[in-house]
Protein backbone atom coordinates (compact mmCIF):
# COMPACT_ATOMS: atom_id res chain seq x y z
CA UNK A 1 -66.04 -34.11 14.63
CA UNK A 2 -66.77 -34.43 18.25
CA UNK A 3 -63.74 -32.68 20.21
CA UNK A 4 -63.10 -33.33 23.95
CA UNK A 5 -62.63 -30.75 26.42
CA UNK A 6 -58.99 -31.09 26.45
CA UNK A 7 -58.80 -28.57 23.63
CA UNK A 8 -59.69 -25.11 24.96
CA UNK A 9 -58.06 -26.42 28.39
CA UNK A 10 -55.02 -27.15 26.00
CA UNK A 11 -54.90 -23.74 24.20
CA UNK A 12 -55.33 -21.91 27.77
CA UNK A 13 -52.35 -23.22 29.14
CA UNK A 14 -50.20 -21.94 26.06
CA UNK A 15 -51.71 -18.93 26.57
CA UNK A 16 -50.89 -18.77 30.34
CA UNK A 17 -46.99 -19.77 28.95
CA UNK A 18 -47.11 -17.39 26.26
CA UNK A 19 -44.02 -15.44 27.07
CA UNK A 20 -41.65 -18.27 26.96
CA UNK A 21 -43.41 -20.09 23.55
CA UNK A 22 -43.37 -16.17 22.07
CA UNK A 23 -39.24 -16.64 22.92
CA UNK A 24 -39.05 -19.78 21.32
CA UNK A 25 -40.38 -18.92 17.91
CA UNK A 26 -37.93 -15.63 17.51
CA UNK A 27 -35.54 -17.56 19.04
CA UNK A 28 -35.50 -20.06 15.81
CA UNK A 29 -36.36 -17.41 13.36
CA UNK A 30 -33.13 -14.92 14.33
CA UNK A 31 -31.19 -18.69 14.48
CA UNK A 32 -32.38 -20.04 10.86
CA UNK A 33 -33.17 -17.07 9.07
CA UNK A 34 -30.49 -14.59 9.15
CA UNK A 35 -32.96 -11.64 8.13
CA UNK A 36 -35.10 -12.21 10.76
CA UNK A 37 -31.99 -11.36 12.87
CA UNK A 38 -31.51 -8.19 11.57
CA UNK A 39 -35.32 -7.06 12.86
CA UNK A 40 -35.22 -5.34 16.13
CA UNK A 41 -35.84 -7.75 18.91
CA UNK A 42 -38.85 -5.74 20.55
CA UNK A 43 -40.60 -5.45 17.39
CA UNK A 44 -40.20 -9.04 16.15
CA UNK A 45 -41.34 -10.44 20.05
CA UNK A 46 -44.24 -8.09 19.32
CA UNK A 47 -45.33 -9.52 15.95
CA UNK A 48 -44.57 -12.96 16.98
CA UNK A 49 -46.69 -13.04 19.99
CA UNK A 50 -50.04 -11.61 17.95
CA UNK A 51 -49.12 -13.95 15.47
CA UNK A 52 -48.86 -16.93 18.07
CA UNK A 53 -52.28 -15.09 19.69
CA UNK A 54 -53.97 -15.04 16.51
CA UNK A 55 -52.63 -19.12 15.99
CA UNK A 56 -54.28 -20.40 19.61
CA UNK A 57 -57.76 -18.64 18.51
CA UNK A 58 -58.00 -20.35 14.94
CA UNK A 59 -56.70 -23.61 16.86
CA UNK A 60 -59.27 -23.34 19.07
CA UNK A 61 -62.24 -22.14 16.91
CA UNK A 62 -61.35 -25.10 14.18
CA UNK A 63 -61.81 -27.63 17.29
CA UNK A 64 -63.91 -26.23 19.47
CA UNK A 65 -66.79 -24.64 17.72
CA UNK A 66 -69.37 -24.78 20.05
CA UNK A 67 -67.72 -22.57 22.33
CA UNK A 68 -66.50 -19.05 22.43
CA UNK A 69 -62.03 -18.84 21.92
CA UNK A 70 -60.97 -17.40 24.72
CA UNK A 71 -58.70 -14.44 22.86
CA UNK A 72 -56.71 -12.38 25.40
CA UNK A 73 -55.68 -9.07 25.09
CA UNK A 74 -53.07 -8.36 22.56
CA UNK A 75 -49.60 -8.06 24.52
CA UNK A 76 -48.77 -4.65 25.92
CA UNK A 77 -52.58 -4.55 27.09
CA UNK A 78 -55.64 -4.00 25.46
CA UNK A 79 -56.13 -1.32 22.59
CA UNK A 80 -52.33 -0.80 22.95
CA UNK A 81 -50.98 0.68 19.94
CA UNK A 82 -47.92 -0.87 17.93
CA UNK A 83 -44.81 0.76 16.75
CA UNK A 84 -45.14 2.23 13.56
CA UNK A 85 -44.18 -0.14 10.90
CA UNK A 86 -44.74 -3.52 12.66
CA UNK A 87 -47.48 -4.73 9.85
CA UNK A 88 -44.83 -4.40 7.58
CA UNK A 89 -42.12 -6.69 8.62
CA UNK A 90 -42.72 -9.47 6.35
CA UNK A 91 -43.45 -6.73 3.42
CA UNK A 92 -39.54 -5.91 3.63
CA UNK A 93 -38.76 -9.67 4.00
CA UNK A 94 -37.69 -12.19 1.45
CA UNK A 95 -41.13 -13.99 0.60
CA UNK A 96 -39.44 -17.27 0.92
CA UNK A 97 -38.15 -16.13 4.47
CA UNK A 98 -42.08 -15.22 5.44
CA UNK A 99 -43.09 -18.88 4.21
CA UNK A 100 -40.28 -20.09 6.46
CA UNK A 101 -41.35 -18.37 9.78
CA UNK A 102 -44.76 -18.76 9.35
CA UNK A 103 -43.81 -22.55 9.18
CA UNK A 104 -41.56 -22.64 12.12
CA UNK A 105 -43.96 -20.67 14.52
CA UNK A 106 -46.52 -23.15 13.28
CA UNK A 107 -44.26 -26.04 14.20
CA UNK A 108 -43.53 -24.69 17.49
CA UNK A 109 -46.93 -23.93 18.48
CA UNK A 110 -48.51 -27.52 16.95
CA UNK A 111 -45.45 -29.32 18.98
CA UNK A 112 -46.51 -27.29 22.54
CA UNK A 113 -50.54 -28.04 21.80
CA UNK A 114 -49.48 -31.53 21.19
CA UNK A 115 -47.13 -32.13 24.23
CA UNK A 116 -50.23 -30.25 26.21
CA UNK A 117 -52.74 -32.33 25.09
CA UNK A 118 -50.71 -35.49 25.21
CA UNK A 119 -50.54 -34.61 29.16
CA UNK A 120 -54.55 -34.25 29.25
CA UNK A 121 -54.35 -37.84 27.96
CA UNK A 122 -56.34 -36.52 24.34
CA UNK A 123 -57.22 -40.03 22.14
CA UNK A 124 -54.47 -39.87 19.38
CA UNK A 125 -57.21 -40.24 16.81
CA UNK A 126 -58.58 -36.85 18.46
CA UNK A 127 -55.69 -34.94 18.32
CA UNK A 128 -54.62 -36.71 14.11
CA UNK A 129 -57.61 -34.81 13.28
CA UNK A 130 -57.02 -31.84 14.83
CA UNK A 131 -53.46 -31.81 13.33
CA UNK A 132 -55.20 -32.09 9.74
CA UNK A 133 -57.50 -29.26 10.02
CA UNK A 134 -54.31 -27.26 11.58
CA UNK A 135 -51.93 -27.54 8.76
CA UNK A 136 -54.56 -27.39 6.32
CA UNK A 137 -55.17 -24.11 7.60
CA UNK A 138 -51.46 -23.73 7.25
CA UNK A 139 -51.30 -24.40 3.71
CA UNK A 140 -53.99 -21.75 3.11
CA UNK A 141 -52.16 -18.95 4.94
CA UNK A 142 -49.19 -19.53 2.92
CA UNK A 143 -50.65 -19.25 0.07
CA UNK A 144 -52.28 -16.11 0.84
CA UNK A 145 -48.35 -14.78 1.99
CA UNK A 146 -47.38 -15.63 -1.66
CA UNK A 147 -50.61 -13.98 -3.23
CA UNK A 148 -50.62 -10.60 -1.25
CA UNK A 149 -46.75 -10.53 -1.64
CA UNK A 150 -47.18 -10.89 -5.57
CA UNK A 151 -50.30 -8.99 -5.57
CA UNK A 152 -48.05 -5.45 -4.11
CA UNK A 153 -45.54 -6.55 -6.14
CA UNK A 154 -47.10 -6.04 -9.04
CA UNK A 155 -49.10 -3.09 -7.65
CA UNK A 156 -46.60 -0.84 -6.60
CA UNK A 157 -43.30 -1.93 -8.41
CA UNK A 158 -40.67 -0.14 -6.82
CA UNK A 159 -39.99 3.45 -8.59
CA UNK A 160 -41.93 2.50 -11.30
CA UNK A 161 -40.21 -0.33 -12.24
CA UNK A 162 -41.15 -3.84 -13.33
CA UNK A 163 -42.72 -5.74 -10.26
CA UNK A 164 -39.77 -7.53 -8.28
CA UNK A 165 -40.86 -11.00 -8.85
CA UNK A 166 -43.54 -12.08 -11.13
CA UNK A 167 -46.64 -14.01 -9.72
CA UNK A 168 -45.38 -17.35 -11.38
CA UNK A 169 -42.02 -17.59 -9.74
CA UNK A 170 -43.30 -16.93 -6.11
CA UNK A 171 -45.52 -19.49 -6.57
CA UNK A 172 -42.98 -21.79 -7.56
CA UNK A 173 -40.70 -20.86 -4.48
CA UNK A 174 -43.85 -21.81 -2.38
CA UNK A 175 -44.15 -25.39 -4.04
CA UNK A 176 -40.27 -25.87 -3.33
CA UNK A 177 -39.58 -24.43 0.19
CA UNK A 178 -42.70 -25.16 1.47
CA UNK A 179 -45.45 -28.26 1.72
CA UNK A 180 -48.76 -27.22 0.52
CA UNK A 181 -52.20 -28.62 0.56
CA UNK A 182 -53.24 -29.87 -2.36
CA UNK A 183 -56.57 -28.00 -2.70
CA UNK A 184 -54.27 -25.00 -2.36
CA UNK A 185 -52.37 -26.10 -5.19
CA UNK A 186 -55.68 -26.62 -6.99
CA UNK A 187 -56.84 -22.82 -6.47
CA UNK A 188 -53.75 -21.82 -8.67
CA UNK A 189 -53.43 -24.74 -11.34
CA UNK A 190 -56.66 -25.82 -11.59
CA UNK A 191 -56.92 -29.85 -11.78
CA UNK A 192 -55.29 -30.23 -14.69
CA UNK A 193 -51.93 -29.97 -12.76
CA UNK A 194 -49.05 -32.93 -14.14
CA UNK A 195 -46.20 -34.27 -12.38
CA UNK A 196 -42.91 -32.34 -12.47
CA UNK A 197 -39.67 -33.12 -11.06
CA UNK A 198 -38.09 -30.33 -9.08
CA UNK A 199 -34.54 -30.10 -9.94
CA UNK A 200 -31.67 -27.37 -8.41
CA UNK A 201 -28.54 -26.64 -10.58
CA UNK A 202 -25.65 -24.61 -10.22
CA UNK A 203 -22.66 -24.01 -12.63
CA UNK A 204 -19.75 -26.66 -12.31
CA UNK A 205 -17.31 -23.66 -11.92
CA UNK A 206 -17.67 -20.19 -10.58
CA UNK A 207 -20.91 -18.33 -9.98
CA UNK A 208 -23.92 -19.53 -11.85
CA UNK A 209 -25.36 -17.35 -14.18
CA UNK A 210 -29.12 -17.93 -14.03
CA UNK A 211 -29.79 -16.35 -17.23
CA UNK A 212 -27.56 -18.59 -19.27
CA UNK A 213 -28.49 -21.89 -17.28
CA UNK A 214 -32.12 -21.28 -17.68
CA UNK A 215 -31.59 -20.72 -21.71
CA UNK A 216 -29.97 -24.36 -21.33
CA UNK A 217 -32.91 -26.04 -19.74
CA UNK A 218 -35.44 -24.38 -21.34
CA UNK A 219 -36.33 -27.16 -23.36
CA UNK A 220 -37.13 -29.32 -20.34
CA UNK A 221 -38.64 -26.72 -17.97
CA UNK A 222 -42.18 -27.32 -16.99
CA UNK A 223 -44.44 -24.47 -17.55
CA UNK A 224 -47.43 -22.70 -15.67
CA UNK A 225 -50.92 -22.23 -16.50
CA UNK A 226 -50.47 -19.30 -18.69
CA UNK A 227 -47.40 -20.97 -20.53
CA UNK A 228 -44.57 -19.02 -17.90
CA UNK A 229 -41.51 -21.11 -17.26
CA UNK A 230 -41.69 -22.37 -13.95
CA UNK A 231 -38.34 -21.73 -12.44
CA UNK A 232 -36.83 -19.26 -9.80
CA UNK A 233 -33.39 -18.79 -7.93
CA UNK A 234 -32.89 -20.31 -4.45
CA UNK A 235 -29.45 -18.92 -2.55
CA UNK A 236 -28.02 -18.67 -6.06
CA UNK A 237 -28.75 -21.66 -7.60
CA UNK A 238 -31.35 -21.71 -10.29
CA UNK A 239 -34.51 -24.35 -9.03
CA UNK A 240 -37.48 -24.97 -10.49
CA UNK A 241 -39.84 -27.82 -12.11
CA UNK A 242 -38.81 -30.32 -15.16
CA UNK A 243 -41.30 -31.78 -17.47
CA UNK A 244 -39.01 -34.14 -18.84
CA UNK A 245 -35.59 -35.42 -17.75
CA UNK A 246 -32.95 -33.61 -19.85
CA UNK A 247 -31.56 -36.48 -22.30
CA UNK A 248 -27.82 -35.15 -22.56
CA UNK A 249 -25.03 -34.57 -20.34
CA UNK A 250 -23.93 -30.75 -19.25
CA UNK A 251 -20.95 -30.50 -19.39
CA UNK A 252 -20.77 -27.02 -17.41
CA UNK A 253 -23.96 -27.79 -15.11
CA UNK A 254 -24.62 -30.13 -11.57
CA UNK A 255 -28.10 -30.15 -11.56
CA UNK A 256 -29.72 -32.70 -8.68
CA UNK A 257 -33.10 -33.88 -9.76
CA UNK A 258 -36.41 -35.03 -7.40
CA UNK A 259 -38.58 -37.77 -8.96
CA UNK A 260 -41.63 -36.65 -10.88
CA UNK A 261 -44.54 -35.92 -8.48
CA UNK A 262 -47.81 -33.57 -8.57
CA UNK A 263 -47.69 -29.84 -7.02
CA UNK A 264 -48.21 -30.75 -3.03
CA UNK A 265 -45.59 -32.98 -2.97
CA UNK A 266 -42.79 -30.92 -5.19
CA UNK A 267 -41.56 -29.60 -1.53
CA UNK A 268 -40.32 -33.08 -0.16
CA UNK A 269 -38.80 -34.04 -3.44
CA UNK A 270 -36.92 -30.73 -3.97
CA UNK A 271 -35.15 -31.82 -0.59
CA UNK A 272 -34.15 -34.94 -2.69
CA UNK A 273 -33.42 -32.56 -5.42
CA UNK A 274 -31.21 -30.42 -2.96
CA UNK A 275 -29.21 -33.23 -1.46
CA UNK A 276 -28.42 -34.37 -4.75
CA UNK A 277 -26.85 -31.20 -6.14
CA UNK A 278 -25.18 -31.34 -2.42
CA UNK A 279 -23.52 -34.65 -3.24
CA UNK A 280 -22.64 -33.71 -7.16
CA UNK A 281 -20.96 -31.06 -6.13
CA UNK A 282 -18.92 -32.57 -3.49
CA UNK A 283 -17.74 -35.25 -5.49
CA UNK A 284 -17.42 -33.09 -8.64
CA UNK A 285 -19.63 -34.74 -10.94
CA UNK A 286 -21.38 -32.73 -14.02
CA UNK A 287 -24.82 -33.52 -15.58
CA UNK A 288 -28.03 -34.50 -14.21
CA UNK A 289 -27.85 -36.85 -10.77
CA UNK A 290 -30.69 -38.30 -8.86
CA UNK A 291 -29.62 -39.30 -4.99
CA UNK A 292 -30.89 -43.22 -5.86
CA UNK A 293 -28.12 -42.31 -8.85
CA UNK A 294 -25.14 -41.32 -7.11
CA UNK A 295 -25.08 -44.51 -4.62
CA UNK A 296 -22.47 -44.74 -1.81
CA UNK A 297 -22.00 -41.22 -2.36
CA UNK A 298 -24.86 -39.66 -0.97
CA UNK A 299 -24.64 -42.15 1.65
CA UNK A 300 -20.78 -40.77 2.05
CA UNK A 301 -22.46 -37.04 2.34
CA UNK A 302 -25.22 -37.51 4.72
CA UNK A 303 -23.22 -40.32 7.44
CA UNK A 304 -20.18 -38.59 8.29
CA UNK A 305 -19.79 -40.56 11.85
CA UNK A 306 -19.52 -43.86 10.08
CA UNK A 307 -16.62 -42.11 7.36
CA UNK A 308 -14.86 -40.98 10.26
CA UNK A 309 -14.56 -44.56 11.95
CA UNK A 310 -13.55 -45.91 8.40
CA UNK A 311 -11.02 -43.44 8.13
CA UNK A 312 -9.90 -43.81 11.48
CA UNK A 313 -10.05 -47.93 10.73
CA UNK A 314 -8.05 -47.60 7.04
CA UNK A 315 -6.27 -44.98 6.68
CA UNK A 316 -4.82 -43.17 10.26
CA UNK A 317 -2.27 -45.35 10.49
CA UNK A 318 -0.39 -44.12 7.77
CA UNK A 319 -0.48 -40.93 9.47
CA UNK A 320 2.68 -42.38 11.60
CA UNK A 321 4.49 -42.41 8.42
CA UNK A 322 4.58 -38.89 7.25
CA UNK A 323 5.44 -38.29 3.73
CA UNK A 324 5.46 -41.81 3.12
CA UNK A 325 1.94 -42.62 4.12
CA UNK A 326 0.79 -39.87 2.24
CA UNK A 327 2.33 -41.31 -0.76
CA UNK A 328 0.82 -44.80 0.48
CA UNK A 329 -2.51 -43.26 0.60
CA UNK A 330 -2.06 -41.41 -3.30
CA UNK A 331 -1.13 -44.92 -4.46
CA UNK A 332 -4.49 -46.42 -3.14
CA UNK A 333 -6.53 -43.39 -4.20
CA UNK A 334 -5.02 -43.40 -8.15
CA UNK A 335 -5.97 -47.45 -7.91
CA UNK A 336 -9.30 -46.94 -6.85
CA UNK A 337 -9.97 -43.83 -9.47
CA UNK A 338 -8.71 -45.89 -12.43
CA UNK A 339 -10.80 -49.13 -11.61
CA UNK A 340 -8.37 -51.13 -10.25
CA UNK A 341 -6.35 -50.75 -13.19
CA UNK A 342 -2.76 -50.81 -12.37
CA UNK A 343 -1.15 -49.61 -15.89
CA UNK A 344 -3.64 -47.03 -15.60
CA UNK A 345 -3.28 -46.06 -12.23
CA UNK A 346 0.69 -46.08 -12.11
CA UNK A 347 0.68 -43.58 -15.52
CA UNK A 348 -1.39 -41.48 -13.60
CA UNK A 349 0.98 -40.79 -10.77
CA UNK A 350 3.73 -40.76 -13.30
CA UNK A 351 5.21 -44.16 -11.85
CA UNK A 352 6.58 -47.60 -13.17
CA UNK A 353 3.23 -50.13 -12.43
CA UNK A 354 6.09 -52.19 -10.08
CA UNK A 355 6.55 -48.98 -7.99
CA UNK A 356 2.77 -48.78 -7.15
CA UNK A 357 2.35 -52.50 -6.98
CA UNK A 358 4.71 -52.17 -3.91
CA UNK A 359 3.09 -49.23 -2.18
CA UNK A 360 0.05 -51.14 -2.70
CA UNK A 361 1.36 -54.21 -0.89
CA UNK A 362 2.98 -51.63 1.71
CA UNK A 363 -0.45 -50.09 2.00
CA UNK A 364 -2.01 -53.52 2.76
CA UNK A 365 0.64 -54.07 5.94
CA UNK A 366 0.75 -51.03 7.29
CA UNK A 367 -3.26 -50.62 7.19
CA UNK A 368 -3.92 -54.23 8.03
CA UNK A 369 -6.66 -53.79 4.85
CA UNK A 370 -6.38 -56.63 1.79
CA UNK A 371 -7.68 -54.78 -1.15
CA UNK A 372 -8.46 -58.50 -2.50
CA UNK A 373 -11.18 -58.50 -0.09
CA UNK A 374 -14.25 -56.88 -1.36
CA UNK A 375 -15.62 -55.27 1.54
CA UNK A 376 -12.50 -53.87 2.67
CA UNK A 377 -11.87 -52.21 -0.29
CA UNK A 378 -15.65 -50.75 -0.14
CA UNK A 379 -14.43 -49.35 2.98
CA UNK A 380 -10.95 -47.90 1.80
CA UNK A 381 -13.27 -46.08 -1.01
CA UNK A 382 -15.22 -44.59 1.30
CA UNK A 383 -12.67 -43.54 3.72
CA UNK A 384 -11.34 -41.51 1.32
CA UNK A 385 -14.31 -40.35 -0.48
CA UNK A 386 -15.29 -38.74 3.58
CA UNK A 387 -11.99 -36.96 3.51
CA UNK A 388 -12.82 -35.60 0.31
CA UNK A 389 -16.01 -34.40 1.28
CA UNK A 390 -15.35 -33.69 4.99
CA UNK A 391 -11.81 -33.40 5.19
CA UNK A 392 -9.33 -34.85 7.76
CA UNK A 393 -10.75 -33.76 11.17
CA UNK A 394 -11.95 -37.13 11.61
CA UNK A 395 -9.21 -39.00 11.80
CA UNK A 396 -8.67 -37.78 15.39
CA UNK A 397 -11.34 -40.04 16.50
CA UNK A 398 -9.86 -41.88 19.40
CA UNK A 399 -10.05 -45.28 19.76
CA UNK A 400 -12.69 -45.36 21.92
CA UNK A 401 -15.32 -43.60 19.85
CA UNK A 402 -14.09 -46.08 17.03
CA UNK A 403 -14.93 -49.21 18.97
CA UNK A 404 -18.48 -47.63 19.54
């Protein structure tokens, strides 16, 4: 590929800036990654700036081959010597914390070269191709964090115990947290690599048991090369891949589910997968649930400025009423949650159906909403599905912001 001149003019001017794009990386880690925090600052500035060193020199040597990368001295001056300990930072690190720096300094640095070569007026084809060699080279690194990390795992277990996390499930975290090329993926499953839907579950009450939820999917759970089920733990929940979709209905499980894809593209779907689980939960719903699935309600989860105007819209004005449009706003609920069913709905909240027909009507005048009208009632729904999920701080909004 021929490369213009912008590049190594490009990668000198982050290096001239270095001190402020050094603070921006730890400045994310310590904010996104709480262990990160607990590193000391001087030693984390220190490892972040040879890593963001070491980043400009394989930027410019993938683009610029002809001529020599201008690598500076390391910072502290030349043949200066590093605390004791600093190679080992990401060794006492969760591996899927590593995974995550090493993909925010990457997106810090690629978003500075861009904005700097965007100023040098670089072709956007130029700097598309550039990109694609970059986080290629991306992709490879991480999988070399997962390999080395299972590799001393299984090494040196600690006091002679069994390693702390078999190959298998690191490499599963990898494919979950983190996009990966897709030769990458290739190095580890070969090409006979299926489809698998990433799925995230968590126990309907109290703390999952990973153990015991595995034991139920089991029949379902895709498995690796050498036959290993292909499932980890992510912040408590227990994630992994699905060969098949499970056919019945757990009871005692939310499990969100990611459509079927191959190994570089489990990463974007386990977001799906994520967000899912995100909205069972919320809502309270057991058993599998895709986010194409659960409808409105995912919709409900992820726009919370448009519940809070609905909210505001339908149901603040009983606020006025006290006690009485509280009991307004029960009577509308119980009618919504038995299908419109009045009989239903009234034995519910332990009332005649003429009592609720009444706070119905009453709910219609003091709300100004008919619950004849389609759309209206669409919007009563998901007024108080947001309060559900988000509680009542929105219904502060002033009527400005609600005209917006």
């Amino acid at each position: 590929m021929e490369v213009s001149t912008t590049v190594p003019a490009a990668v000198a001017a982050l290096r001239a800036d270095l001190g402020p794009l050094v603070e921006e990386v730890t400045g994310r880690l310590r904010a996104e990654l709480p262990s990160y925090a607990r590193v000391p600052p001087d030693l984390l500035a220190l490892r972040v700036a040879r890593a963001v060193d070491r980043g400009l020199s394989v930027v410019h040597r993938l683009c610029a081959p002809r001529g020599p990368a201008p690598v500076g001295p390391p910072p502290g001056g030349r043949g200066a010597r590093h605390p004791a300990g600093s190679a080992a930072i990401g060794d006492a690190l969760p591996v899927d914390d590593v995974i995550r720096a090493h993909r925010i300094g990457v997106d810090v640095v690629w978003s500075r070269f861009s904005r700097e070569m965007t100023e040098r007026r670089a072709h956007p084809e130029e700097l598309l191709a550039i990109g694609e060699q970059v986080w290629a080279w991306a992709a490879a690194m991480t999988v070399r964090i997962v390999r080395r990390r299972a590799v001393r795992d299984g090494a040196r277990p600690p006091g002679g115990s069994r390693p702390a996390g078999p190959p298998l499930e690191e490499y599963v975290r990898m494919l979950l947290l983190v996009p990966v090329d897709a030769a990458a993926v290739r190095g580890r499953a070969g090409e006979s690599a299926t489809p698998a839907m990433p799925f995230r579950a968590r126990a309907a009450c109290g703390a999952t048991d990973a153990v015991r939820v595995i034991e139920q999917l089991r029949p379902w759970i895709a498995k690796g090369p050498a036959g290993g089920l292909m499932v980890t733990v992510v912040d408590g929940d227990v994630a992994g891949l699905l060969a098949a979709r499970p056919p019945r209905l757990f009871r005692e499980l939310a499990l969100g589910l990611g459509a079927a894809v191959q190994p570089c593209h489990v990463a974007d779907e386990f977001v799906s997968a994520s967000l899912a689980l995100r909205v069972a939960v919320a809502f309270g719903l057991t058993g599998v649930h895709t986010t194409d699935e659960l409808g409105l309600r995912t919709a409900v989860v992820q726009t919370p400025e448009i519940g809070e105007r609905l909210t505001h819209q339908r149901l603040a004005p009983l606020r006025e009423h006290g006690e009485d449009g509280t009991q307004l706003e029960e009577a509308v609920a119980a009618f919504l949650d038995h299908g419109l069913r009045l009989e239903a709905a009234a034995r519910s909240l332990f009332v005649h159906p003429n009592t609720l027909r009444n706070r119905l009507r009453r709910f219609e005048a003091l709300s100004g909403t008919s619950l004849r009208d389609p759309a209206a009632l669409a919007e009563v729904w998901w007024a108080l599905a947001h309060q559900r999920v988000h509680g009542r701080s929105g219904t502060t909004l002033s009527a400005q912001d609600a005209e917006r």
